[in-house]
Protein backbone atom coordinates (compact mmCIF):
# COMPACT_ATOMS: atom_id res chain seq x y z
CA UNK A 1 202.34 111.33 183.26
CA UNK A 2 204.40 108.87 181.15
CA UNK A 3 202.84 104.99 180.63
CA UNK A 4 205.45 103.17 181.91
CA UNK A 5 207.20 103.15 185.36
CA UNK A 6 209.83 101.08 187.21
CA UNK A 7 209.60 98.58 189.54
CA UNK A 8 210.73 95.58 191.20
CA UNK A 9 209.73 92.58 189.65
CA UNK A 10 210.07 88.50 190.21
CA UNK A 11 209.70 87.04 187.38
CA UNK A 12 210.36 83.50 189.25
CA UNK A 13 211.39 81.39 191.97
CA UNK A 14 214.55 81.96 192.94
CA UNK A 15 215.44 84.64 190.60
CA UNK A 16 216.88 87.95 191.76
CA UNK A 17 214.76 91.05 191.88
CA UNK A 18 215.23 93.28 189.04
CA UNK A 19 214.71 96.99 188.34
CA UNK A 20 211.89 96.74 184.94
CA UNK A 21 210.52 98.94 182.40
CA UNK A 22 206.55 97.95 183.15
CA UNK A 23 203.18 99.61 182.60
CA UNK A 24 201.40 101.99 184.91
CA UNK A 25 198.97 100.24 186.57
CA UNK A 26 194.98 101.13 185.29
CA UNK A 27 192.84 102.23 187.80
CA UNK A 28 189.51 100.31 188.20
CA UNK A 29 186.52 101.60 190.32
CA UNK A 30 187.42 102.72 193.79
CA UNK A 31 190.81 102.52 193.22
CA UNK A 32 193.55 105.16 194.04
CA UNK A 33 196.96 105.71 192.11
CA UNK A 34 200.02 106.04 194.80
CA UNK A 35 203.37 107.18 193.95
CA UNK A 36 205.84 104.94 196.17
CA UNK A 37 208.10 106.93 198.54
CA UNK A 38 208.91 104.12 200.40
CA UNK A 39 208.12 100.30 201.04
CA UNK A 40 209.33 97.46 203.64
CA UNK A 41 210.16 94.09 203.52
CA UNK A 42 208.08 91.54 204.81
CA UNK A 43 209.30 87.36 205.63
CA UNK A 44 206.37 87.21 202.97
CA UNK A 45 208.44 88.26 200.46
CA UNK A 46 211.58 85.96 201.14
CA UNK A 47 208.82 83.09 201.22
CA UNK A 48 207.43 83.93 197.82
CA UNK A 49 211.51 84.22 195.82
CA UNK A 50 211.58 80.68 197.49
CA UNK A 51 208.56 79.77 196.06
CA UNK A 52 207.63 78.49 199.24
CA UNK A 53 204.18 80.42 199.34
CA UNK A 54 200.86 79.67 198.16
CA UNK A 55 199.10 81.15 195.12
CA UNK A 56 202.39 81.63 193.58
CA UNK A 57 202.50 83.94 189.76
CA UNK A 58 204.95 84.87 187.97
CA UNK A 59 206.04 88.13 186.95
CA UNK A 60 205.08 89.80 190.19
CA UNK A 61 205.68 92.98 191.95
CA UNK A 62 206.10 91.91 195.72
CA UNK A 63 205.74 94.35 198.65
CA UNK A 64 202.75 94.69 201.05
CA UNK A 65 204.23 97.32 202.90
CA UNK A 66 203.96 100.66 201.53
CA UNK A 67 203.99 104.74 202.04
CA UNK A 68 203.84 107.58 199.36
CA UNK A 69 201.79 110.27 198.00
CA UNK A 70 198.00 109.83 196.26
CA UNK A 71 198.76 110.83 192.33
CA UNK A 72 195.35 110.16 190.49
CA UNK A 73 191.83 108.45 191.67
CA UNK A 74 189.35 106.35 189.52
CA UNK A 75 188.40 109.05 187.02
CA UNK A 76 184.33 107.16 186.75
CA UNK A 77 183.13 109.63 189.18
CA UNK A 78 180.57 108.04 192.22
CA UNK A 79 180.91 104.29 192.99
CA UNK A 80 184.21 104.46 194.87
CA UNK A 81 182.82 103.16 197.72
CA UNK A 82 183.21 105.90 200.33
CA UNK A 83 180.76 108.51 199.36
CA UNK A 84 180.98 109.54 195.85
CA UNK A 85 183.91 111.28 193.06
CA UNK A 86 184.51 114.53 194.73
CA UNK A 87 185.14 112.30 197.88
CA UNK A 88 187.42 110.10 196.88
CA UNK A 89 189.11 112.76 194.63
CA UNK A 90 190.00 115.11 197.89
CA UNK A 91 192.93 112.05 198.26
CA UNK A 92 194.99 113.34 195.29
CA UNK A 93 198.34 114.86 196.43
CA UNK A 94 197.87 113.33 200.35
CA UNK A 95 200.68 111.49 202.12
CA UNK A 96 199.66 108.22 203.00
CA UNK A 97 200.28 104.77 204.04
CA UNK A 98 198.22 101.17 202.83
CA UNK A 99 196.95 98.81 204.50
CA UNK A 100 197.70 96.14 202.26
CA UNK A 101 194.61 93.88 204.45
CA UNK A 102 192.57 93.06 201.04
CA UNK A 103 188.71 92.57 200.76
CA UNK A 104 188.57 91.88 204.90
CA UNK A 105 186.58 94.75 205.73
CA UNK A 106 184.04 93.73 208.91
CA UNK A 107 185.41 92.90 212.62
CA UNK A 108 185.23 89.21 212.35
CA UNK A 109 186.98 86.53 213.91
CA UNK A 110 188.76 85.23 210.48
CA UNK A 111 189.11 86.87 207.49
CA UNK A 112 186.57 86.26 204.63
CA UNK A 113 186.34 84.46 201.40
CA UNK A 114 188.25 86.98 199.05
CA UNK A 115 190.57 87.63 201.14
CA UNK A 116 194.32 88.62 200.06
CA UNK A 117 197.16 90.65 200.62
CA UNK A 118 198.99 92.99 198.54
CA UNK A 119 201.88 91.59 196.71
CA UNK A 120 200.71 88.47 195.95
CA UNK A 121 198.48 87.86 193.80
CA UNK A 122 198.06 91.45 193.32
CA UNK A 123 201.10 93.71 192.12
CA UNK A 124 202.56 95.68 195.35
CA UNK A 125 204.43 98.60 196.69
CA UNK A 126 207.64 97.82 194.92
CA UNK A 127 207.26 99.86 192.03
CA UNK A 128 207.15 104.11 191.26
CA UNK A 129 203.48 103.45 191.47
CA UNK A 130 200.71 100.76 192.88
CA UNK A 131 197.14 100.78 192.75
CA UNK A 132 195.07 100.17 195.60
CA UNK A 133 191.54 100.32 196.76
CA UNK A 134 190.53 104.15 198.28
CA UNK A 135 188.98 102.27 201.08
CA UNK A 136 192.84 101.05 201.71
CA UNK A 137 194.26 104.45 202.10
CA UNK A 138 195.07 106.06 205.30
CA UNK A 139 196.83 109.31 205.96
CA UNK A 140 200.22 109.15 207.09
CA UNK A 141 200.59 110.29 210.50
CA UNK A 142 202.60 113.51 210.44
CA UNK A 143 205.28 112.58 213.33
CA UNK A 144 206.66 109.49 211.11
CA UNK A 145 208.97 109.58 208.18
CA UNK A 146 207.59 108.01 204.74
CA UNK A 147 210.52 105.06 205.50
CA UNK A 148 208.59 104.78 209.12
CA UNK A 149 205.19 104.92 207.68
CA UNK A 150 205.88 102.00 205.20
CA UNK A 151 207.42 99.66 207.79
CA UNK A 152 204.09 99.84 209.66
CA UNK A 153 201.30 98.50 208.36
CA UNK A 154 201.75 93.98 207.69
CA UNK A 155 203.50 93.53 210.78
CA UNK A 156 202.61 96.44 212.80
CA UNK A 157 198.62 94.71 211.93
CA UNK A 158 199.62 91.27 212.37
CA UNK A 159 200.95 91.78 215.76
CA UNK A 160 198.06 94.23 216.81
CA UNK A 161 195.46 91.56 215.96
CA UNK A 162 197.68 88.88 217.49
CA UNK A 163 198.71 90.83 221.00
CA UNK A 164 195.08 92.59 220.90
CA UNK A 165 192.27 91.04 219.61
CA UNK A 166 193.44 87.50 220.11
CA UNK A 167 195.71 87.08 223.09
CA UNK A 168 193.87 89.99 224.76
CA UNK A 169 196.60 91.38 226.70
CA UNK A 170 196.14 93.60 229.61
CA UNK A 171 197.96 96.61 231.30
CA UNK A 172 199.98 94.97 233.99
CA UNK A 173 200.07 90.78 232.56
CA UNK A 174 203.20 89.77 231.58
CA UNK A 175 204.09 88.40 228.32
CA UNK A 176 207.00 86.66 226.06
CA UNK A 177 207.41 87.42 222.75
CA UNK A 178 209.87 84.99 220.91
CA UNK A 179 212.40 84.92 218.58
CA UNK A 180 212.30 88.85 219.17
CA UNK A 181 214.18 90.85 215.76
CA UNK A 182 211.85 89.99 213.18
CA UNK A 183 209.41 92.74 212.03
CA UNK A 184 205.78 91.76 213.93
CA UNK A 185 207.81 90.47 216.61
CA UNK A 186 209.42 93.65 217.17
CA UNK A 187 205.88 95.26 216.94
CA UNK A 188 204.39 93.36 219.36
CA UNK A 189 207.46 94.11 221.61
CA UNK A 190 206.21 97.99 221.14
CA UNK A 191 202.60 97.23 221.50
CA UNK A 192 203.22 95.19 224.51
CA UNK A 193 205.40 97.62 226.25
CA UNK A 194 203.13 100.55 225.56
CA UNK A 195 199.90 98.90 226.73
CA UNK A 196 201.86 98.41 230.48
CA UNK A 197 203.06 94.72 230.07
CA UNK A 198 206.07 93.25 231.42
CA UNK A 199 207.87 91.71 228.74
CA UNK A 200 210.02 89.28 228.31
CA UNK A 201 211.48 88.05 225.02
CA UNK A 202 213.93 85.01 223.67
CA UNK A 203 216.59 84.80 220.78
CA UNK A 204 219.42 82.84 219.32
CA UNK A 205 220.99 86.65 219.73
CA UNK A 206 222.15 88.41 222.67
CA UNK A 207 222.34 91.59 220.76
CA UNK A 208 219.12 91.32 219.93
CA UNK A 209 218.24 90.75 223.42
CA UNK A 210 219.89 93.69 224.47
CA UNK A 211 217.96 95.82 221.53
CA UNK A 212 215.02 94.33 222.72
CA UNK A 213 215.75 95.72 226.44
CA UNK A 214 216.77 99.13 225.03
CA UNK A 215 213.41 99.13 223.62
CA UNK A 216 211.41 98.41 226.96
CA UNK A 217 211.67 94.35 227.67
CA UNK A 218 212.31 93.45 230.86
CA UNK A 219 214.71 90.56 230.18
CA UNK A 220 215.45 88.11 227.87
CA UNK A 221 217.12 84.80 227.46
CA UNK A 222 219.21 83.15 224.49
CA UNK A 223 216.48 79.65 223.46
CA UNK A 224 219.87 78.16 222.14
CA UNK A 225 220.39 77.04 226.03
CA UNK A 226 219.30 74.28 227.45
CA UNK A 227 216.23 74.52 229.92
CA UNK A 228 215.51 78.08 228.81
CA UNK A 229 212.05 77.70 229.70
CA UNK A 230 212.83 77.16 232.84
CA UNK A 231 214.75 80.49 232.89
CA UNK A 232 212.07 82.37 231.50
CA UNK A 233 209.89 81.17 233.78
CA UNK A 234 212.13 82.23 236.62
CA UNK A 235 212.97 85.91 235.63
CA UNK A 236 209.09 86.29 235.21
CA UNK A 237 208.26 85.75 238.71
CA UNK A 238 206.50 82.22 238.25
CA UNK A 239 205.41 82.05 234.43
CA UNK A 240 203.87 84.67 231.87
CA UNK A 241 200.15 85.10 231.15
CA UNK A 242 200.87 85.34 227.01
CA UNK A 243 202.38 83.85 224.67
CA UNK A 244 203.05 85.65 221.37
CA UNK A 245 205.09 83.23 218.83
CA UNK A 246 205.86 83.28 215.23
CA UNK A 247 208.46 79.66 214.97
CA UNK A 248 206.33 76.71 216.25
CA UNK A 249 208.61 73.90 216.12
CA UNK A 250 209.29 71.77 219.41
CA UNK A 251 209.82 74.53 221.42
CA UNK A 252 206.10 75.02 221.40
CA UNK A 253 206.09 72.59 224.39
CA UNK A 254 207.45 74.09 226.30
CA UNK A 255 205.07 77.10 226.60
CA UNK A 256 202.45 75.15 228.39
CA UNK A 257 204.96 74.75 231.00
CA UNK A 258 205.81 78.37 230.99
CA UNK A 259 202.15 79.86 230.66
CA UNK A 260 200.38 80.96 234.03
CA UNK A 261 196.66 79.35 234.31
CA UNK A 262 194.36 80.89 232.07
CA UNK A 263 196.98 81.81 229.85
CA UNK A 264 197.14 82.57 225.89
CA UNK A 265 199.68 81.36 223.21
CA UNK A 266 199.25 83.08 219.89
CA UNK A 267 200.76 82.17 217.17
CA UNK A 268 201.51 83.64 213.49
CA UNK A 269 203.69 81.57 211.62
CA UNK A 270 205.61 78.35 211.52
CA UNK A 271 209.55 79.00 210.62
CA UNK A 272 210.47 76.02 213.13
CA UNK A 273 208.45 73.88 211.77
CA UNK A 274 205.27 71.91 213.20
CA UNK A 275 203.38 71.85 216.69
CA UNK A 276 205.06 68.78 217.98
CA UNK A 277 202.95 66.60 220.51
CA UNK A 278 201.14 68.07 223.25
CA UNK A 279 200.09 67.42 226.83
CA UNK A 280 196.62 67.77 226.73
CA UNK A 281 195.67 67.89 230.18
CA UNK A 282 197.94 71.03 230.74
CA UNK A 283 195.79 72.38 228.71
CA UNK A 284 192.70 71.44 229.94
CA UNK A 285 193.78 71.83 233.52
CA UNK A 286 195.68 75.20 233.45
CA UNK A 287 192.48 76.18 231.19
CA UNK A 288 194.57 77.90 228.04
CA UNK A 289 194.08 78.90 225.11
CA UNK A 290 195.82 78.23 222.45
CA UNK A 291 195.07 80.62 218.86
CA UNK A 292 196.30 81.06 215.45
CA UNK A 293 195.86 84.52 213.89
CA UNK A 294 196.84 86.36 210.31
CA UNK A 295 197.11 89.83 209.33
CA UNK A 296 193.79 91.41 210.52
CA UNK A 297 190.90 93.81 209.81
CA UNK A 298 189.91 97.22 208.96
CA UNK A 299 188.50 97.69 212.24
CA UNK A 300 192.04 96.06 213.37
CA UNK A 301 194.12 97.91 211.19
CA UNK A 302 192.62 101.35 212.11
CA UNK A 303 192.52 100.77 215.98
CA UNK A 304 196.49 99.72 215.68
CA UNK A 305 197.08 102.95 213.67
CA UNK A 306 195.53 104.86 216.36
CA UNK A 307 197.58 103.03 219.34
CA UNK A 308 200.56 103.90 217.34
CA UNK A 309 199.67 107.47 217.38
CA UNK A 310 198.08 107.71 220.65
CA UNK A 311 201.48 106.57 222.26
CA UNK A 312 203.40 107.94 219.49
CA UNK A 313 205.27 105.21 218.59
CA UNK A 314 208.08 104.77 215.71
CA UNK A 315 208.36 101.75 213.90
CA UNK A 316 212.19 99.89 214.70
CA UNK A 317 214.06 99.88 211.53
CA UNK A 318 216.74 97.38 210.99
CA UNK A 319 218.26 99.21 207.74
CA UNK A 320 217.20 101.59 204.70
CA UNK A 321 218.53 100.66 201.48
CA UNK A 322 218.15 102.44 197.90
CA UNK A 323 215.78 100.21 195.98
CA UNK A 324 218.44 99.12 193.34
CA UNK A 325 219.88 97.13 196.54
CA UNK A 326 216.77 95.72 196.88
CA UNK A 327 218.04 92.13 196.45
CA UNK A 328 220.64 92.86 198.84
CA UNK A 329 218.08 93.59 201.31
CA UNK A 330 216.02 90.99 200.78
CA UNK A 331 219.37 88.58 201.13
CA UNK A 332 219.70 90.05 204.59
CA UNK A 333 216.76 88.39 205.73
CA UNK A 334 218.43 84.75 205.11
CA UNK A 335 220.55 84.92 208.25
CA UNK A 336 217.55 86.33 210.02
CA UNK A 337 220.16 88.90 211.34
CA UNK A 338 217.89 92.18 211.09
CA UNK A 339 216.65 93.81 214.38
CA UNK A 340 213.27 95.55 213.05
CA UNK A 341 212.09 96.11 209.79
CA UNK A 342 214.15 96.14 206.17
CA UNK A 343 212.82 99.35 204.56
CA UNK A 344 213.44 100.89 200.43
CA UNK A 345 213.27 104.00 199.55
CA UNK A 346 212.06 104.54 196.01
């Protein structure tokens, strides 16, 4: 194969995307060469052109999200970390999908020192080729597309963890999912659905609401109306038992209202802005919880990929676009418009 490839690459904040002439990436031990079929937007990557992210480098080749086929392994024989050269070559010429979860290997309640994601600071899926670790390689399940495959794994992990492993939701609870349209949102919409939850969702969109139905919410209501906690709290029957949020902002309030004692509000991200002030002794006396989560595990990553095969479940794409409108795409995200992910196909 030739030296140099195409991809993607930022080469600083605010600049455009742009199609490059780069170098193949050089394998180091345990590391697998994929060739890109297709990769996904994440809000990650609109954060990072803004320069509005941590741990910010430039040039970089964003993209966490990622699906393709397994084109060369570390060539320095045992060492790759799960069981030895002949292993670890058996991968070459496999579809698969990343889990762009870096260096967060055991079932913990955080992730470790170490710890990053693909993209940033490492180069990612937006490119004819990325490297990755073998241990980050997963076989893509044969009922979903390489464009389904890729939208998976950030937010489909993120809102496992966060519906899962931190709010703990149960067949039968009920739970609103907020600002529903955005990528883990929309996940955790599937998850929630597909574990036996009733769900209810808000956004500043009543299509989206009525996608959000179509996909198996119970109701929804618009949080651009005044006392639409109250609302939500009415079409639930009394209150919901989880929380899962993504905006923060002063709305945030309002979910200890909302929230049934013993309750959970997860959260995932802060596009609203801050927590504004609370009423502590709705806390204390309704006994919630109240937890912040990120991306997620191995263990995580592999029990969400098995839900999602289990029930069978698709990933909800917003759009595919060629990668040379890849800026286009990534503009899309500004009016927050999207229902589902924004996938490329390279």
């Amino acid at each position: 194969m030739k030296n140099t490839m195409k991809a993607l690459v930022l080469t600083g904040i605010g600049e455009p995307l742009r199609i490059q002439e780069v170098p193949v990436p050089e394998l180091m031990e345990g590391e697998a060469l994929v060739r890109v079929k297709a990769a996904a937007f994440n809000r990650r990557d609109w954060w990072i052109q803004r320069g509005q992210y941590a741990g910010l480098k430039f040039p970089i080749i964003l993209g966490s999200d990622g699906a393709g086929i397994v084109e060369k392994v570390w060539a320095g024989g045992i060492g790759d970390g799960i069981g030895g050269g002949a292993r670890a070559a058996s991968w070459v010429g496999k579809e698969v999908l990343i889990n762009p979860s870096l260096g967060w290997e055991e079932d913990s309640e955080a992730q470790p020192e170490g710890f990053s994601i693909l993209g940033l600071p490492q180069d990612g899926t937006f490119g004819e080729f990325v490297r990755v670790p073998i241990r980050n390689l997963y076989e893509k399940p044969e009922y979903l597309t390489f464009e389904e495959a890729a939208a998976l794994p950030l937010g489909g992990l993120t809102a496992y963890r966060a519906v899962f492993r931190k709010a703990g939701l149960q067949a039968g609870e009920k739970v609103l999912i907020t600002g529903v349209g955005g990528g883990v949102a929309t996940f955790a919409l599937q998850w929630a659905v597909h574990a036996g939850a009733e769900v209810f969702v808000t956004s500043g969109s009543p299509k989206k609401i009525d996608k959000a139905i179509a996909a198996g919410a119970k109701a929804g209501v618009d949080y651009r109306v005044e006392g639409w906690a109250q609302k939500i709290k009415e079409i639930s029957g009394g209150g919901v038992d989880v929380v899962i949020d993504s905006a923060l902002g002063e709305g945030f309030a309002e979910y200890l209202e909302l929230t049934n004692p013993g309750g959970r509000i997860v959260f995932f991200g802060g596009t609203s802005g801050n927590i504004p002030a609370l009423n502590g002794r709705k806390i204390f006396w309704k006994q919630l919880q109240i937890k912040g989560t990120t991306m997620g595990s191995r263990v995580d990553f592999e029990n969400m990929l098995a839900f999602a095969e289990k029930h069978q479940i698709r990933p909800l794409i917003d759009s595919v676009s060629p990668w040379e409108e890849a800026q286009r795409a990534l503009d899309n995200m500004t009016s927050s418009n999207q229902f589902g992910k924004i996938v490329l196909q390279m």
